[in-house]
Every structure is written in structure tokens, then in C-alpha cells.
N, C-alpha and C. Protein backbone atom coordinates (compact mmCIF):
# COMPACT_ATOMS: atom_id res chain seq x y z
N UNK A 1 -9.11 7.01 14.45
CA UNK A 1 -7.79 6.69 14.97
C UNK A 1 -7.87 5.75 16.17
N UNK A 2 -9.24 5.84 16.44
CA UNK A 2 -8.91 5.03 18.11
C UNK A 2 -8.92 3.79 17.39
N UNK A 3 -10.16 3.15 16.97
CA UNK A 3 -10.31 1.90 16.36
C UNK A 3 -8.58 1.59 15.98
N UNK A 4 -8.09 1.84 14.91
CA UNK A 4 -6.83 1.86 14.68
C UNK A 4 -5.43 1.33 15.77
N UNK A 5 -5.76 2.62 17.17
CA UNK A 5 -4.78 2.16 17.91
C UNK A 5 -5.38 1.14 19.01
N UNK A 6 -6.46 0.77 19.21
CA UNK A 6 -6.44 -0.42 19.49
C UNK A 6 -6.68 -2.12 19.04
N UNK A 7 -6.47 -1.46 17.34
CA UNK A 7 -6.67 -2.75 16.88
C UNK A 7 -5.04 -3.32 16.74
N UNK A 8 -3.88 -2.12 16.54
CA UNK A 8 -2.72 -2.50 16.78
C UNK A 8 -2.16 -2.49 18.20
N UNK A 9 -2.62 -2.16 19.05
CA UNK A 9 -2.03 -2.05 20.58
C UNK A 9 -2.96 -3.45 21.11
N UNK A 10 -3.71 -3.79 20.60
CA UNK A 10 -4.98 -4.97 21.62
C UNK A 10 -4.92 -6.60 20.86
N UNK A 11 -4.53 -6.27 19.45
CA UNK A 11 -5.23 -7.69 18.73
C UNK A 11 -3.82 -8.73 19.04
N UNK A 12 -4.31 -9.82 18.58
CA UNK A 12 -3.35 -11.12 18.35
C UNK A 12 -3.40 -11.31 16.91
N UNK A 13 -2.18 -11.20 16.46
CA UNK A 13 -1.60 -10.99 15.40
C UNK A 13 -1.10 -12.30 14.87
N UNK A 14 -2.06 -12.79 13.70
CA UNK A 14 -1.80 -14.64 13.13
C UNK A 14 -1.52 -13.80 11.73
N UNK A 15 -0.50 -15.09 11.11
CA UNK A 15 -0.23 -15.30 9.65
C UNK A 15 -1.69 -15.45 8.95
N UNK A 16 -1.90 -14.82 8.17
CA UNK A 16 -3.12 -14.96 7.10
C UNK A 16 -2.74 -16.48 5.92
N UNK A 17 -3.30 -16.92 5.70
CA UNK A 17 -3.39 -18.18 4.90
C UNK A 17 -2.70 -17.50 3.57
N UNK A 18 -3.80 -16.15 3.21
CA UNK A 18 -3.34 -15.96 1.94
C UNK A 18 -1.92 -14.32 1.57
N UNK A 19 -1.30 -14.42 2.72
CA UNK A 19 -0.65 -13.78 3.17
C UNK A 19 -0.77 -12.61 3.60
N UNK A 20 0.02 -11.80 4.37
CA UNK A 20 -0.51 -10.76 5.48
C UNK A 20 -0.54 -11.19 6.33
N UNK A 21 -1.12 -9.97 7.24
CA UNK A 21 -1.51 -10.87 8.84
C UNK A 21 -2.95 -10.68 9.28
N UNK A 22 -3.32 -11.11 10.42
CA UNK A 22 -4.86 -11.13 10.40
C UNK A 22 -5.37 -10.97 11.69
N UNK A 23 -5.23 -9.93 11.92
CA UNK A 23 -5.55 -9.32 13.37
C UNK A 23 -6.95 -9.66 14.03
N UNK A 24 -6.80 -10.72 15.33
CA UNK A 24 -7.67 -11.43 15.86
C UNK A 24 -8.28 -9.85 16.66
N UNK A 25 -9.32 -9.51 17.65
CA UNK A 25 -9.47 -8.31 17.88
C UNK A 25 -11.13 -8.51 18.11
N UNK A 26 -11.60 -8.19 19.13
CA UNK A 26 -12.94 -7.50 19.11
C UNK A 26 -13.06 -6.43 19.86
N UNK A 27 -13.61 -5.47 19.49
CA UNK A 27 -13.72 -3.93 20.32
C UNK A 27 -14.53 -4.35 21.42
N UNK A 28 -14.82 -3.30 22.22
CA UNK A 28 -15.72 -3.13 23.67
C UNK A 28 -17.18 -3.77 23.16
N UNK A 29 -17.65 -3.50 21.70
CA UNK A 29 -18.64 -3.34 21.72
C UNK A 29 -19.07 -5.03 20.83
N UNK A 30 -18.12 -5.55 20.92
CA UNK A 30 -17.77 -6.70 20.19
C UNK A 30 -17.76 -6.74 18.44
N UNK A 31 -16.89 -5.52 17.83
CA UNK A 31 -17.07 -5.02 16.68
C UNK A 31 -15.75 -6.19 16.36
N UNK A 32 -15.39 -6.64 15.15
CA UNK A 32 -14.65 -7.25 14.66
C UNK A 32 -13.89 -6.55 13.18
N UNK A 33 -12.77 -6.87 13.55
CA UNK A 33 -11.70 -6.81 11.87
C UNK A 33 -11.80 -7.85 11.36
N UNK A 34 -12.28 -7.50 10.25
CA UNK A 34 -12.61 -8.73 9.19
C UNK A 34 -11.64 -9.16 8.30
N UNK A 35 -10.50 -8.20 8.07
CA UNK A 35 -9.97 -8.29 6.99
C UNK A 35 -8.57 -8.74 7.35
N UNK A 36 -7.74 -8.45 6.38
CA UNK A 36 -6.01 -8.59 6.40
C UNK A 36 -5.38 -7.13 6.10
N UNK A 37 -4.20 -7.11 6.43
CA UNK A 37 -2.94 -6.14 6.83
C UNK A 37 -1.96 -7.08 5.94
N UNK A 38 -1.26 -5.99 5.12
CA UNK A 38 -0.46 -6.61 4.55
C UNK A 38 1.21 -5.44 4.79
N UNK A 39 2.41 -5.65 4.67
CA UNK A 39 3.35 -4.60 5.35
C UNK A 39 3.22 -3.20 4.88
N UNK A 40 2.40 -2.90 3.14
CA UNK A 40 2.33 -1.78 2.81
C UNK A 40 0.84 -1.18 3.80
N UNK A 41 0.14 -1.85 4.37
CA UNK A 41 -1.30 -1.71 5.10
C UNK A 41 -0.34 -1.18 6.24
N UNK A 42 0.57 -1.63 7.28
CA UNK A 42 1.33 -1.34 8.54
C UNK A 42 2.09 -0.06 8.42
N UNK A 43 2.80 -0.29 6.88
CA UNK A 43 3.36 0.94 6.51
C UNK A 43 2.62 2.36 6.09
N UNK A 44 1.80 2.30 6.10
CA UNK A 44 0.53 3.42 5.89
C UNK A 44 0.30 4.13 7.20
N UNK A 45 0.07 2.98 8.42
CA UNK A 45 -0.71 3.32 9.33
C UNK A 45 0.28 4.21 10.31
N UNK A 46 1.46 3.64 10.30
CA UNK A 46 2.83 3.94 10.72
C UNK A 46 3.03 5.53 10.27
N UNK A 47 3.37 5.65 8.81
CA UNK A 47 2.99 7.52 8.31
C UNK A 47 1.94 8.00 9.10
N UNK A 48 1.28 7.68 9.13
CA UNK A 48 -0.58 8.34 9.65
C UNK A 48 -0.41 8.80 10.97
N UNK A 49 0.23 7.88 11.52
CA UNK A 49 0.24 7.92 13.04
C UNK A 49 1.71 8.85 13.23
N UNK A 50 2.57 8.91 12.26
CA UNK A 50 4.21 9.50 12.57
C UNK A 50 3.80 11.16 12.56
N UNK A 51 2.67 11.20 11.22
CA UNK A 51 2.66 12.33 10.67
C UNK A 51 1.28 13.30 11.58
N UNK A 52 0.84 12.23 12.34
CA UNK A 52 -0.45 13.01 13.79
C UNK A 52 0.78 13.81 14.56
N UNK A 53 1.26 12.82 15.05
CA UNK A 53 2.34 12.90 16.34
C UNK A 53 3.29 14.12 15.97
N UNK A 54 3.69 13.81 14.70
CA UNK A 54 4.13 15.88 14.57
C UNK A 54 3.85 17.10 14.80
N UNK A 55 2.68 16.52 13.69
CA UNK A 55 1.59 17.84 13.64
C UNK A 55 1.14 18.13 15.45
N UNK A 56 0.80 17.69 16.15
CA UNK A 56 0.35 17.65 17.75
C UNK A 56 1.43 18.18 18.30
N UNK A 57 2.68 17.73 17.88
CA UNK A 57 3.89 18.51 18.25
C UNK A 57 3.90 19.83 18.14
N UNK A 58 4.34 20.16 16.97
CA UNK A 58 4.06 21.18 15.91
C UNK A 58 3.20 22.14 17.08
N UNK A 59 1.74 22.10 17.19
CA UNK A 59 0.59 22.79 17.72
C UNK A 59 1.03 23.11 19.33
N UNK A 60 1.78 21.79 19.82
CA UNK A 60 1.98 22.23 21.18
C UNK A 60 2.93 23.20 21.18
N UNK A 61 4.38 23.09 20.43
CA UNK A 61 5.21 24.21 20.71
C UNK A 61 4.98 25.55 20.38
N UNK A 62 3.91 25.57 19.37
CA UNK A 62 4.19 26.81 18.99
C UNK A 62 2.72 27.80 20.36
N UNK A 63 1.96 27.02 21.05
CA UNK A 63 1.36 27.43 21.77
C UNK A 63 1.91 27.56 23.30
N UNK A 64 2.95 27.61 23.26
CA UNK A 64 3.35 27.68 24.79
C UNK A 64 5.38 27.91 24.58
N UNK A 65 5.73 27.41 25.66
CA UNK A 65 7.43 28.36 25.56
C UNK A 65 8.27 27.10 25.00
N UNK A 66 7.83 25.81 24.60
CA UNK A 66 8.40 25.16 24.24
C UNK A 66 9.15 23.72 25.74
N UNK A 67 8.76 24.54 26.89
CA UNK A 67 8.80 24.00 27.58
C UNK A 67 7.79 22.62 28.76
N UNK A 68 7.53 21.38 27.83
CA UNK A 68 6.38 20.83 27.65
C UNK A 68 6.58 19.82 29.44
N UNK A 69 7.93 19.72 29.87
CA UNK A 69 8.16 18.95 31.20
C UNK A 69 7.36 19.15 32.12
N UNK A 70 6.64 20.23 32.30
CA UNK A 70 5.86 20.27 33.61
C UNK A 70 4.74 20.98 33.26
N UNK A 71 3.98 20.86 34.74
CA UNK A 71 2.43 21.79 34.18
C UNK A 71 1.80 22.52 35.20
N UNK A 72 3.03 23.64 35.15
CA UNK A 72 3.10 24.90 35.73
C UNK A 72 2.80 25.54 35.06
């Protein structure tokens, strides 16, 4: 997931020649995305990431009073 959120939170985002887009990007370690993203590729990652962020939800409320504002 990290790779993931910083290849969408970090890269520069060009039109692909053969359509899609083509996320410019090198990690810390100078790792590269080679490939293309196309809107069903964005639309995937988008579920993935909607359906973490629940579930994490989900785990926090049911472990505490539901009251997540402070950290008392």
C-alpha cells in the first residue's frame, strides 16, 4: 500500500501515447513505475483504498467508545 500511496500522492501524472496515464515517479530508493494506469487501474485502487479506510474504521470503533476526537 505504501508504494501505491506514494506513487499517487508523489508522481507527475503525463498522458500515455497509447492511452492512460503514465505516472512519472521514483521512490527513495530510486525504484521506478514502468507501466500505465488506465481509469479502470484508478478505479481499483480507489475501492482498495475506500474499502482499507472502513475496515480501520470498523476496528477502531468497535475497540474503544466510539469517541475517536481526543486521546484521553
Amino acid at each position: 500500500m505504501k508504494a501505491w500511496r506514494n506513487l499517487l500522492c508523489h508522481a507527475v501524472w503525463q498522458p500515455a501515447p497509447a492511452g492512460g496515464w503514465q505516472p512519472v515517479f521514483a521512490g527513495s530508493r530510486g525504484e521506478r513505475f514502468d507501466g500505465t494506469l488506465g481509469i479502470e487501474d484508478l478505479r481499483a485502487v480507489r475501492a482498495l483504498t475506500m474499502h482499507t479506510a472502513h475496515r480501520a474504521a470498523r476496528v477502531i470503533h468497535s475497540t474503544g467508545d466510539g469517541d475517536w476526537t481526543t486521546d484521553d
